[in-house]
N, C-alpha and C. Protein backbone atom coordinates (compact mmCIF):
# COMPACT_ATOMS: atom_id res chain seq x y z
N UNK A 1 38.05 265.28 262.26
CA UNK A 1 37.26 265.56 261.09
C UNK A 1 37.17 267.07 260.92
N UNK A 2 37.38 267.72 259.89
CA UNK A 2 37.20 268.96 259.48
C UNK A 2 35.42 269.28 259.00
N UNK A 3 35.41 270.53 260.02
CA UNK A 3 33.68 270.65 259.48
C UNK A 3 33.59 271.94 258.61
N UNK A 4 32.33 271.73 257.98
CA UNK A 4 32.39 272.68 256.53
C UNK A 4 32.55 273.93 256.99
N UNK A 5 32.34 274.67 258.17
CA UNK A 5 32.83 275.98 258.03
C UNK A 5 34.60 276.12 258.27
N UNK A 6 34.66 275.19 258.84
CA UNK A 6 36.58 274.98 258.67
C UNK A 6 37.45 274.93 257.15
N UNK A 7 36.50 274.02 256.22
CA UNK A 7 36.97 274.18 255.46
C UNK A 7 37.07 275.37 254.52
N UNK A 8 35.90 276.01 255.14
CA UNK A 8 36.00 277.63 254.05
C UNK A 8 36.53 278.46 254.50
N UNK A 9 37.03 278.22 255.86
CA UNK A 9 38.02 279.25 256.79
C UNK A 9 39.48 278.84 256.85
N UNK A 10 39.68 277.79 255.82
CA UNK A 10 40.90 277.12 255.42
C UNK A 10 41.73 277.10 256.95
N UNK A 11 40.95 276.91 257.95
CA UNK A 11 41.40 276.43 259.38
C UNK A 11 41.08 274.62 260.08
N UNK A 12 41.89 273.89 260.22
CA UNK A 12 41.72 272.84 260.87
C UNK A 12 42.47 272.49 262.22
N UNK A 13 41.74 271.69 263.00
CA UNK A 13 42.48 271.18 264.43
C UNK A 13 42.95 269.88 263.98
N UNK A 14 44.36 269.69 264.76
CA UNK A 14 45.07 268.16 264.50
C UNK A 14 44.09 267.39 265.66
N UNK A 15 44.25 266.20 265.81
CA UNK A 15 43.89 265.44 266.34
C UNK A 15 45.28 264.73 267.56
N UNK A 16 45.96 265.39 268.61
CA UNK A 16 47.17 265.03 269.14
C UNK A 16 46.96 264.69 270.50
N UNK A 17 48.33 263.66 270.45
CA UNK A 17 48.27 262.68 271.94
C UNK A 17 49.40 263.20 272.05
N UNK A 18 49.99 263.30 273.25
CA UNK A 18 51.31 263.28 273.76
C UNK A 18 51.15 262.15 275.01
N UNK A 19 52.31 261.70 275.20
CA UNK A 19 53.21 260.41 275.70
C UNK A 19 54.45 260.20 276.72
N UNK A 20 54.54 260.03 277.58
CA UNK A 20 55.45 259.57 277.88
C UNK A 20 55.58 258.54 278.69
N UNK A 21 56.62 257.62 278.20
CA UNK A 21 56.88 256.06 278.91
C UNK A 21 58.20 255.88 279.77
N UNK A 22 57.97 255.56 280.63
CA UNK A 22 59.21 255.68 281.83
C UNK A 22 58.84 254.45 283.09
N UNK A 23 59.55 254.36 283.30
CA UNK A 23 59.64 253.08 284.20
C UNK A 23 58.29 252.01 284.24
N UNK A 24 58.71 251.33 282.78
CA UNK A 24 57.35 250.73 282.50
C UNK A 24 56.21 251.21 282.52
N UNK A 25 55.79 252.57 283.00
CA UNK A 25 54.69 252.82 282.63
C UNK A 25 54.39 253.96 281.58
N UNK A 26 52.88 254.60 281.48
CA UNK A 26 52.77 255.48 280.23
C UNK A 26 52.28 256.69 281.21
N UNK A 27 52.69 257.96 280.57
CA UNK A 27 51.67 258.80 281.79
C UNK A 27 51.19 259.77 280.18
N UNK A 28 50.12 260.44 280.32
CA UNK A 28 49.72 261.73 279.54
C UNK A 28 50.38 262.95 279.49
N UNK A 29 50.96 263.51 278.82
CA UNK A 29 51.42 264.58 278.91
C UNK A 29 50.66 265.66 278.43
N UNK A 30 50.69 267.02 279.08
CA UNK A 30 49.68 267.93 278.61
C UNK A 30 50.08 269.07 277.74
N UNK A 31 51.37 269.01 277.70
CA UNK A 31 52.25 270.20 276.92
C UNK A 31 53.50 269.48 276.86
N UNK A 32 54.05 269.82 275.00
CA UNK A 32 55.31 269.62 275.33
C UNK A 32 55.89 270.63 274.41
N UNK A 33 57.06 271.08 274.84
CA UNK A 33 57.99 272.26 274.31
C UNK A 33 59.14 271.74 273.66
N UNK A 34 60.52 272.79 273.82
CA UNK A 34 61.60 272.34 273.00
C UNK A 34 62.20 272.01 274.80
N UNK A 35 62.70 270.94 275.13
CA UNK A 35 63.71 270.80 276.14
C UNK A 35 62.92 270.69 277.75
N UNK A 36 61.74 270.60 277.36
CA UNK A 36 60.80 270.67 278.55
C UNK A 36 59.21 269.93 278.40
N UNK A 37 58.51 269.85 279.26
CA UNK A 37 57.54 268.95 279.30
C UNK A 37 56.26 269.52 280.42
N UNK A 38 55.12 269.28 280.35
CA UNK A 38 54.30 269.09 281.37
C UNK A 38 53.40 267.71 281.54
N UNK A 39 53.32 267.10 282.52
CA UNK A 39 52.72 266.09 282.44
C UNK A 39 51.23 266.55 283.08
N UNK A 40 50.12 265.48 282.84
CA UNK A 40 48.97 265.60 283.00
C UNK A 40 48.19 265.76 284.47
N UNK A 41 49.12 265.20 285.14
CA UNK A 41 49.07 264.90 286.30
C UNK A 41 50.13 265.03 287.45
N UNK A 42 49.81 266.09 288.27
CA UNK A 42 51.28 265.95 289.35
C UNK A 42 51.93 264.38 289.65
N UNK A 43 52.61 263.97 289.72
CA UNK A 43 53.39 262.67 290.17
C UNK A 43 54.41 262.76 290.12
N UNK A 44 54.87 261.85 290.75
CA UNK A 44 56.81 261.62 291.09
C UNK A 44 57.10 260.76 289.85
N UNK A 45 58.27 260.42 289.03
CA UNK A 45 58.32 259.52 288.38
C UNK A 45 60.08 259.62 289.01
N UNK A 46 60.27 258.65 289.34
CA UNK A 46 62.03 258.35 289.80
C UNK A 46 62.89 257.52 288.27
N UNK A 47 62.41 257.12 287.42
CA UNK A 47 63.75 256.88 286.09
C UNK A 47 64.14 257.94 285.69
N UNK A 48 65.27 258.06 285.31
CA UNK A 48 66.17 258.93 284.98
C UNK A 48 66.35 258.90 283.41
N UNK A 49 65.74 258.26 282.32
CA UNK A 49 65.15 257.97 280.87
C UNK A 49 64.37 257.62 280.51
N UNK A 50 63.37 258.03 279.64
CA UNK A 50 62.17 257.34 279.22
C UNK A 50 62.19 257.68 277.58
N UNK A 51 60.71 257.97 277.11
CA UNK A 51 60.54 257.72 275.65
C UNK A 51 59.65 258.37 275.60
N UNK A 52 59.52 259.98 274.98
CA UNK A 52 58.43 260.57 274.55
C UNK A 52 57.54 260.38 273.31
N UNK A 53 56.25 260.17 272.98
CA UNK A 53 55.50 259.57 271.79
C UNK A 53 54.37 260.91 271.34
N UNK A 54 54.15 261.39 270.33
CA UNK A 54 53.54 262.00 269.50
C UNK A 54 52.87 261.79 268.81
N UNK A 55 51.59 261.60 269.06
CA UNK A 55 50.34 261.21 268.09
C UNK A 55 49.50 262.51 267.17
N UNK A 56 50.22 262.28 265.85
CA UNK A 56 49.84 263.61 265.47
C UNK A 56 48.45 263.18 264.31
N UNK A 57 47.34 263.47 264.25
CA UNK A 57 46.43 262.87 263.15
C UNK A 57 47.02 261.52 263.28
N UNK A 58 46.72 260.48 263.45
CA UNK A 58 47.25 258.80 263.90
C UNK A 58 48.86 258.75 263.02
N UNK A 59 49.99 259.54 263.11
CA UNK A 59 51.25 259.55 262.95
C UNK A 59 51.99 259.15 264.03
N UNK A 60 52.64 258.52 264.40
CA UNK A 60 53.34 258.05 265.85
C UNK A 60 54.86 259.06 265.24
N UNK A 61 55.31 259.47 266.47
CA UNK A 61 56.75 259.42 266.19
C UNK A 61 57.01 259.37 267.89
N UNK A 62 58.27 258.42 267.92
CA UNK A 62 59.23 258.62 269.61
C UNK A 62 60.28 258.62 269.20
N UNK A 63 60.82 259.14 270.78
CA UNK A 63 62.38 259.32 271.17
C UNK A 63 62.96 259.28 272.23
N UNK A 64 63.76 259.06 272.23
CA UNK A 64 64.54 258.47 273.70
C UNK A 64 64.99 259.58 274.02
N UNK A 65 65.00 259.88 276.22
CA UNK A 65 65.29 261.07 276.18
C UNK A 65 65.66 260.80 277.44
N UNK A 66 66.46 262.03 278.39
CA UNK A 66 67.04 261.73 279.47
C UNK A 66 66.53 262.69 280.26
N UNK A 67 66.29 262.57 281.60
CA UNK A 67 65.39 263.77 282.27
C UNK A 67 66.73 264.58 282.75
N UNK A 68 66.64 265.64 282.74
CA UNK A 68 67.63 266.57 283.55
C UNK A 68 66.94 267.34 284.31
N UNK A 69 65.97 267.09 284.99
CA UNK A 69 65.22 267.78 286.34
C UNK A 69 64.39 266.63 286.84
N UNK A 70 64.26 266.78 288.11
CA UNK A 70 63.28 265.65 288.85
C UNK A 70 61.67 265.72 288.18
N UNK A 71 61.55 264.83 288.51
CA UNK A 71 60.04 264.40 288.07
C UNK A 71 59.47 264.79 289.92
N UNK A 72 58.75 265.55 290.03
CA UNK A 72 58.19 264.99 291.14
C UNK A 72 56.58 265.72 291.23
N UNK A 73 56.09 265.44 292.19
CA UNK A 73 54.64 265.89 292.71
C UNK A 73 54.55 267.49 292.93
N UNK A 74 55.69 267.93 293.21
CA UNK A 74 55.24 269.35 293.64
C UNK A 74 55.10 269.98 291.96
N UNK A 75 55.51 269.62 290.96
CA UNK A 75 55.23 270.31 290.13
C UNK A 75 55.22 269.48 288.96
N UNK A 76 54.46 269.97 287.67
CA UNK A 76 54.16 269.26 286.69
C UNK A 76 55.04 269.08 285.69
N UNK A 77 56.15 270.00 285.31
CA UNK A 77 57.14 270.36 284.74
C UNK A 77 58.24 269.90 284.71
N UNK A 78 58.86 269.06 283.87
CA UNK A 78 60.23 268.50 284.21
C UNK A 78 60.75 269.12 283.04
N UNK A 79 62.40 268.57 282.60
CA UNK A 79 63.35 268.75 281.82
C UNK A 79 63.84 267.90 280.95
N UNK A 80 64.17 268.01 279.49
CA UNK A 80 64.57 266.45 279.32
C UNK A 80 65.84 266.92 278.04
N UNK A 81 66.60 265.94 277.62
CA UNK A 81 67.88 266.09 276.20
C UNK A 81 67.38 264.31 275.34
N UNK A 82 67.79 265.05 274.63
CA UNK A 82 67.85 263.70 273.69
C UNK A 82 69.04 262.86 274.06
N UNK A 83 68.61 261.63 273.89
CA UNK A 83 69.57 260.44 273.80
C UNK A 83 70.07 260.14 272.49
């Protein structure tokens, strides 16, 4: 919701989810870039493709994508290309 001093400062915040689904499950992502990712949470994820999702103001958009760096615990940051 936009509040009235937003609107006279012709400034608003989106409302955004980020996504990602990989070996049956969903995890949060906390940043995503062009060709790269942070997830919400350190964890390992071992599939090698999943499906990133974008909740922009209730807009969905996904895409299929292929990891080109490990998923793992020591760091939050992986790699990914389009499918």
């Amino acid at each position: 919701m936009i509040s009235e001093m937003n609107k006279v400062n012709g400034t608003f915040s989106a409302e955004v989810q980020l996504h990602l689904y990989a070996g049956g499950k969903c995890y949060e992502l906390g940043h995503l870039g062009p060709g790269f990712a942070l997830l919400g949470d350190n964890q390992s994820i071992s599939a090698s493709e999943g499906e990133l999702e974008t909740i922009v103001d209730k807009k969905t958009t996904r895409w299929k994508v292929r990891f080109t760096s490990p998923i793992t615990s020591a760091s939050k940051r992986f790699t990914f290309e389009a499918v």
